[in-house]
N, C-alpha and C. Protein backbone atom coordinates (compact mmCIF):
# COMPACT_ATOMS: atom_id res chain seq x y z
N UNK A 1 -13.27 4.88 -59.78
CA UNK A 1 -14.06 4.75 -58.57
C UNK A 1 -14.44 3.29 -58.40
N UNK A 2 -13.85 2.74 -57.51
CA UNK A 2 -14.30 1.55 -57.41
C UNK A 2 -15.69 1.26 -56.64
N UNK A 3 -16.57 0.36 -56.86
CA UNK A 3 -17.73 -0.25 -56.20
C UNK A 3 -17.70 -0.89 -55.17
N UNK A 4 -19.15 -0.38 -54.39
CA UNK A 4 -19.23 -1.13 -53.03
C UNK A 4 -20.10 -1.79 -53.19
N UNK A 5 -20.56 -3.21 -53.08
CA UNK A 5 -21.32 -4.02 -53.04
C UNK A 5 -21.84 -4.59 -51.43
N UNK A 6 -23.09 -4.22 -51.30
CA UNK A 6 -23.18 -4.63 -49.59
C UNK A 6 -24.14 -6.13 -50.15
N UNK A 7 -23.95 -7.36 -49.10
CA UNK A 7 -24.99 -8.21 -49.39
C UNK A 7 -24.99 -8.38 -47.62
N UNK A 8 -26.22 -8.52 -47.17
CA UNK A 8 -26.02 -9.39 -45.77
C UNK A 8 -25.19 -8.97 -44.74
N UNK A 9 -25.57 -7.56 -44.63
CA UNK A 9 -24.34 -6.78 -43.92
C UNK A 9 -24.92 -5.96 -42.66
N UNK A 10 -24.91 -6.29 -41.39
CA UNK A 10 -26.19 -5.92 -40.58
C UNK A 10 -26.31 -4.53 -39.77
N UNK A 11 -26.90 -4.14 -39.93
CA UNK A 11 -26.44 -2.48 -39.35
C UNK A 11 -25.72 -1.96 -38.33
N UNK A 12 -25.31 -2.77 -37.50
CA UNK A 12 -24.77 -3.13 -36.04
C UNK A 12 -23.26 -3.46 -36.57
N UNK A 13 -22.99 -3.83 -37.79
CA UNK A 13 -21.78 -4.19 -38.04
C UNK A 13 -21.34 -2.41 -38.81
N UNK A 14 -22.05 -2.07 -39.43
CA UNK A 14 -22.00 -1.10 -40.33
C UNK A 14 -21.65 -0.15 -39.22
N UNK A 15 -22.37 0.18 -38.19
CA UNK A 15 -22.30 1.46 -37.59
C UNK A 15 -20.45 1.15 -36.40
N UNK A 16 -20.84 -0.08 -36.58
CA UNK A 16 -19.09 -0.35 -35.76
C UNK A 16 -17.52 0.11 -36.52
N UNK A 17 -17.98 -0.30 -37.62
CA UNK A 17 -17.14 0.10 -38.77
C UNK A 17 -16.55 1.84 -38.60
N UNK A 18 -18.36 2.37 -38.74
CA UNK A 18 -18.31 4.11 -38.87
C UNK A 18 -17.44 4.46 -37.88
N UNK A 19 -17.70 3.95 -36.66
CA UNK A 19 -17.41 4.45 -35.45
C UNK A 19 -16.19 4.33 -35.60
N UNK A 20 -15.28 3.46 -35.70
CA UNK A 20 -13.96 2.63 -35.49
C UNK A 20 -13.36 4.23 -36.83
N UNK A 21 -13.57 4.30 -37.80
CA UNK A 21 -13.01 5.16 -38.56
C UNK A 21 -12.70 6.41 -37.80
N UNK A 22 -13.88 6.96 -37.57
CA UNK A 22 -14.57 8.31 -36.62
C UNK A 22 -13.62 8.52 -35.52
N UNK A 23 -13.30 7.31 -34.92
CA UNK A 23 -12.11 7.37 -33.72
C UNK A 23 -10.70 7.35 -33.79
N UNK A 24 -9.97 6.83 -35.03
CA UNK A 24 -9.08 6.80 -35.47
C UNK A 24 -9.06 8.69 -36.31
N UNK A 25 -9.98 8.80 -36.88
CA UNK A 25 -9.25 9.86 -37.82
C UNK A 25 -9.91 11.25 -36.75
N UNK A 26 -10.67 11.05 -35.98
CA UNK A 26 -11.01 12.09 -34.77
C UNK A 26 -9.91 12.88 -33.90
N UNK A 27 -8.66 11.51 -33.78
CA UNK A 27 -7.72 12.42 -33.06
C UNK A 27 -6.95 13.07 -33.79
N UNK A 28 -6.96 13.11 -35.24
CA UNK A 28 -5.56 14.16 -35.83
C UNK A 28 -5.83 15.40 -35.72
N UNK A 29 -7.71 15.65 -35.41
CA UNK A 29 -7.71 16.98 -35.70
C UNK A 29 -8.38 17.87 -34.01
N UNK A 30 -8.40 17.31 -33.25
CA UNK A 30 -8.70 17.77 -31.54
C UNK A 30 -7.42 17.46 -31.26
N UNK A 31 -6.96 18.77 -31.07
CA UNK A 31 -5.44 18.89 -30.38
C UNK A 31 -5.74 20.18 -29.05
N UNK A 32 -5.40 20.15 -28.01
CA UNK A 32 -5.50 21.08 -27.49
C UNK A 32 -4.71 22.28 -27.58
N UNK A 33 -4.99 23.50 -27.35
CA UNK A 33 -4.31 24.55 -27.46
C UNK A 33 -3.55 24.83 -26.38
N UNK A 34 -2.23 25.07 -26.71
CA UNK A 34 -1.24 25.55 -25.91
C UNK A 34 -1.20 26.99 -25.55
N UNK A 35 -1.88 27.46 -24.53
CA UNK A 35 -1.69 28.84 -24.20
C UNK A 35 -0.88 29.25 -24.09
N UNK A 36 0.25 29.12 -23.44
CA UNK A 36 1.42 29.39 -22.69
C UNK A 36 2.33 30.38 -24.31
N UNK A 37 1.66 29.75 -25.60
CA UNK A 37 2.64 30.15 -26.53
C UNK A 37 1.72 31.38 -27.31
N UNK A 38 0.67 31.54 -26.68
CA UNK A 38 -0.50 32.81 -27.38
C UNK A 38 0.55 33.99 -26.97
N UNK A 39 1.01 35.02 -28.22
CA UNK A 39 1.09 36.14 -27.40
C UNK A 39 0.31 37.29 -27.49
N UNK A 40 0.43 38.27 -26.94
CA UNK A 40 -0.98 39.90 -27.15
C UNK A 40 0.27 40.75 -26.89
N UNK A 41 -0.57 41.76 -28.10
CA UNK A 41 0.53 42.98 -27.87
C UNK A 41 -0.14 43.48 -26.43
N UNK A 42 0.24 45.33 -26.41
CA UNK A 42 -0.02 45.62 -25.43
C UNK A 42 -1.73 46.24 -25.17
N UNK A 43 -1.94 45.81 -26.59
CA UNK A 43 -3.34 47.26 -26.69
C UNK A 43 -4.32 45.56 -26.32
N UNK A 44 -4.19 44.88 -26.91
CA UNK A 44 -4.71 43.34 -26.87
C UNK A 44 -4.85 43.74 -24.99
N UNK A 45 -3.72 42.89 -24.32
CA UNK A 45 -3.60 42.76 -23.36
C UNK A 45 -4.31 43.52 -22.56
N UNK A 46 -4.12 45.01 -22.81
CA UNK A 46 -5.37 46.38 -21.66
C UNK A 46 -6.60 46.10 -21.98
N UNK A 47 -6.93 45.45 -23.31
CA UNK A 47 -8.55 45.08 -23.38
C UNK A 47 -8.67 43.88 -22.57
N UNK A 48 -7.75 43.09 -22.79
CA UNK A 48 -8.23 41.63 -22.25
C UNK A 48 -8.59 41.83 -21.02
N UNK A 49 -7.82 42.20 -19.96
CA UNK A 49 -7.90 42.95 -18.25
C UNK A 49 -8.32 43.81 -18.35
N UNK A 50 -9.42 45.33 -19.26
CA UNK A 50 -10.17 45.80 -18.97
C UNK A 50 -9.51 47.14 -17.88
N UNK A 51 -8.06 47.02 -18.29
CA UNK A 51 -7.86 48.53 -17.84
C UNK A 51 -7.12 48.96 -18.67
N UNK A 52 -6.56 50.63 -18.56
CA UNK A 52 -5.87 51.35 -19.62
C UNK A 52 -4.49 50.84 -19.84
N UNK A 53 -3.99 51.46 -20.95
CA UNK A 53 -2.21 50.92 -21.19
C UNK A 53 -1.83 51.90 -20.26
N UNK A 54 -1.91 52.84 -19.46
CA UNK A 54 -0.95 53.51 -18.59
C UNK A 54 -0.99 52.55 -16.77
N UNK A 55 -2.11 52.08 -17.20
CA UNK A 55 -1.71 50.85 -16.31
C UNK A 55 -1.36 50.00 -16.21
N UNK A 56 -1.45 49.18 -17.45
CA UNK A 56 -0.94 47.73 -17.65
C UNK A 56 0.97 48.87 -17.54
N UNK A 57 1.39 49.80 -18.12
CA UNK A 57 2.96 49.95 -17.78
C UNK A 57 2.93 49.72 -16.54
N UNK A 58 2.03 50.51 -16.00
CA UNK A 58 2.36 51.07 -14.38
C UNK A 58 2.93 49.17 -13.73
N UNK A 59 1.81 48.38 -14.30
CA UNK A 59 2.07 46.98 -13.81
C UNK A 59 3.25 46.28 -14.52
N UNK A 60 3.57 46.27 -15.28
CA UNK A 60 4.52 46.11 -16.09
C UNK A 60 6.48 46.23 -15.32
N UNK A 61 6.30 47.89 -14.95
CA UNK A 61 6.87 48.41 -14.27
C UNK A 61 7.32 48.02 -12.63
N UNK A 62 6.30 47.23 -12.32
CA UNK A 62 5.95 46.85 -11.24
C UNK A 62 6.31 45.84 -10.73
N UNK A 63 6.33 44.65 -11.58
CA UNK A 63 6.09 43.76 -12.31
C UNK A 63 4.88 42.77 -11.68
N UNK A 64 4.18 43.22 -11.58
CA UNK A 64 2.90 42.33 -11.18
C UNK A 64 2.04 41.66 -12.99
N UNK A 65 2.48 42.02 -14.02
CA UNK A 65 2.46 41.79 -15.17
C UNK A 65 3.99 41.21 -15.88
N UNK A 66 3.95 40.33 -16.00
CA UNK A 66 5.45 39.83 -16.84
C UNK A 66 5.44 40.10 -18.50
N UNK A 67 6.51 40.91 -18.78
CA UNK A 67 6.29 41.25 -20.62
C UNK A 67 7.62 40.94 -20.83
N UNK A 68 7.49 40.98 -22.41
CA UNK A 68 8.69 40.50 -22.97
C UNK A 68 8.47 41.16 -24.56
N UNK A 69 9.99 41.36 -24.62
CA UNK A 69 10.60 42.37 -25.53
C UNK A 69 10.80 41.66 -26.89
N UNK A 70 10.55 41.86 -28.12
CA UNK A 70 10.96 41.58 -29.35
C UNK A 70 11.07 42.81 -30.20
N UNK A 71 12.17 43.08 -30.12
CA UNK A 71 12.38 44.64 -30.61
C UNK A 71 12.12 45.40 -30.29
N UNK A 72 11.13 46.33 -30.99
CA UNK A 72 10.54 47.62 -30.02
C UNK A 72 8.98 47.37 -29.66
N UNK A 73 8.46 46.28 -29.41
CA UNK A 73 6.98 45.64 -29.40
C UNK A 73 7.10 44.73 -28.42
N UNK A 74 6.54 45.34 -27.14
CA UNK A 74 6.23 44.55 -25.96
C UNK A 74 5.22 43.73 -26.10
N UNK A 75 5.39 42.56 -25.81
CA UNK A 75 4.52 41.50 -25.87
C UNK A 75 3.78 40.83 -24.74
N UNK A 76 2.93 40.44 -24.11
CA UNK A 76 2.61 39.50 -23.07
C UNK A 76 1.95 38.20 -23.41
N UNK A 77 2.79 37.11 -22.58
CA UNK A 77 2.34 35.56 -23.10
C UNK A 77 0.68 35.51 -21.78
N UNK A 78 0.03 34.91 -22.38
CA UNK A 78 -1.83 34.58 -22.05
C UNK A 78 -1.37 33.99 -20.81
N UNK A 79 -0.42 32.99 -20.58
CA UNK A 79 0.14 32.34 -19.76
C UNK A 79 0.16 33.14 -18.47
N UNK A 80 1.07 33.95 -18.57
CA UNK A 80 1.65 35.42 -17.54
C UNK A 80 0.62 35.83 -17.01
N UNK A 81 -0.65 36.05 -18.37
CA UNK A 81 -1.69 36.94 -17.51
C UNK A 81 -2.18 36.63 -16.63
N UNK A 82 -2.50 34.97 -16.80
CA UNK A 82 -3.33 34.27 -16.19
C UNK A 82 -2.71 34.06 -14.59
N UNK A 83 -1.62 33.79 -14.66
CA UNK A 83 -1.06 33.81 -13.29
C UNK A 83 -0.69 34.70 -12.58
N UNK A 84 -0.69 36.17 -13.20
CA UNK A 84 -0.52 37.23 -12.44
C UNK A 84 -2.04 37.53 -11.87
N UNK A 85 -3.35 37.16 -12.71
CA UNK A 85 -4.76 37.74 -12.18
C UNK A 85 -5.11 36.60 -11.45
N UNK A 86 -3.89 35.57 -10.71
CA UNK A 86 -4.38 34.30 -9.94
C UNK A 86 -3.86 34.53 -8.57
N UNK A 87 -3.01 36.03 -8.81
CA UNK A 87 -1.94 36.14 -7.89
C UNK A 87 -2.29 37.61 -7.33
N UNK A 88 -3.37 38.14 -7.61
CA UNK A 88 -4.52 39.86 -7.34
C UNK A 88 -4.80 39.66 -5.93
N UNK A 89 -4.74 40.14 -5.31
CA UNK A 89 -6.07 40.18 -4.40
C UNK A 89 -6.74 41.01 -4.55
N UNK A 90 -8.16 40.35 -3.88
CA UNK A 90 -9.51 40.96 -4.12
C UNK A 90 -9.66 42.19 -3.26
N UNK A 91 -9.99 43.59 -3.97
CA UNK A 91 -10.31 44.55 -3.34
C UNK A 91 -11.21 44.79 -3.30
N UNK A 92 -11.52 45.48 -1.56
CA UNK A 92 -12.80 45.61 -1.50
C UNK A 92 -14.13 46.85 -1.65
N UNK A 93 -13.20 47.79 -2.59
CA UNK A 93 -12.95 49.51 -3.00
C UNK A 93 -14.29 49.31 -4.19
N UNK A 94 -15.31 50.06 -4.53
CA UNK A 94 -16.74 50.14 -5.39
C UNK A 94 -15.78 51.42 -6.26
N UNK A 95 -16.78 51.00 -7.47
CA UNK A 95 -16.78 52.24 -8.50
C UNK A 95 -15.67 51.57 -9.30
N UNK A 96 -15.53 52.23 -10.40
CA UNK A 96 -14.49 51.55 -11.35
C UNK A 96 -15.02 51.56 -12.92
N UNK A 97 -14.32 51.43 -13.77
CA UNK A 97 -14.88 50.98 -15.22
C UNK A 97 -15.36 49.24 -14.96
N UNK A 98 -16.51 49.17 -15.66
CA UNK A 98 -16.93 47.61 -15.52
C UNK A 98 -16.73 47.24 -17.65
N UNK A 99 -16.72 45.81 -17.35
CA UNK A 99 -16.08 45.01 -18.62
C UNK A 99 -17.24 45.01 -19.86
């Protein structure tokens, strides 16, 4: 372990130092998240939108929901969802399950 010896070292210099580190080693670890690559099965997905799996098929089917196949496990990318519930219109019908 080597020694630090401070003599005459003014706090204004010290805290420039901290900072300058803090900013350099700050960006390796704030990366943003790529949604587009999240996927949800299907039971995920009917919770996320808050209706049943005989609807998310019905939409599916429809395709007002975009899914995708990896064997026998339908998948939906976060991506899809988001632009299919950007692409809803608003109804103006009361009553319903609430979230």
């Amino acid at each position: 372990m080597t020694k630090v010896i401070l003599n005459s070292i003014e706090l204004s210099d010290i805290r420039k130092e901290v900072e300058d580190i803090f900013a350099e080693n700050l960006e390796h670890f704030i990366k943003p998240e790529k949604k587009e690559n999240i996927l949800m099965s299907r039971k995920d997905t009917a919770k996320y939108l808050c209706i049943s799996l005989p609807t998310l098929h019905d939409w599916t089917k429809k395709g007002v929901v975009k899914a995708h196949r990896i064997g026998n496990r339908v998948l939906y990318k976060l991506n899809d969802i988001h632009s299919a519930l950007n692409e809803v219109n608003v109804s103006k019908m009361r009553g319903g399950l609430s979230c």
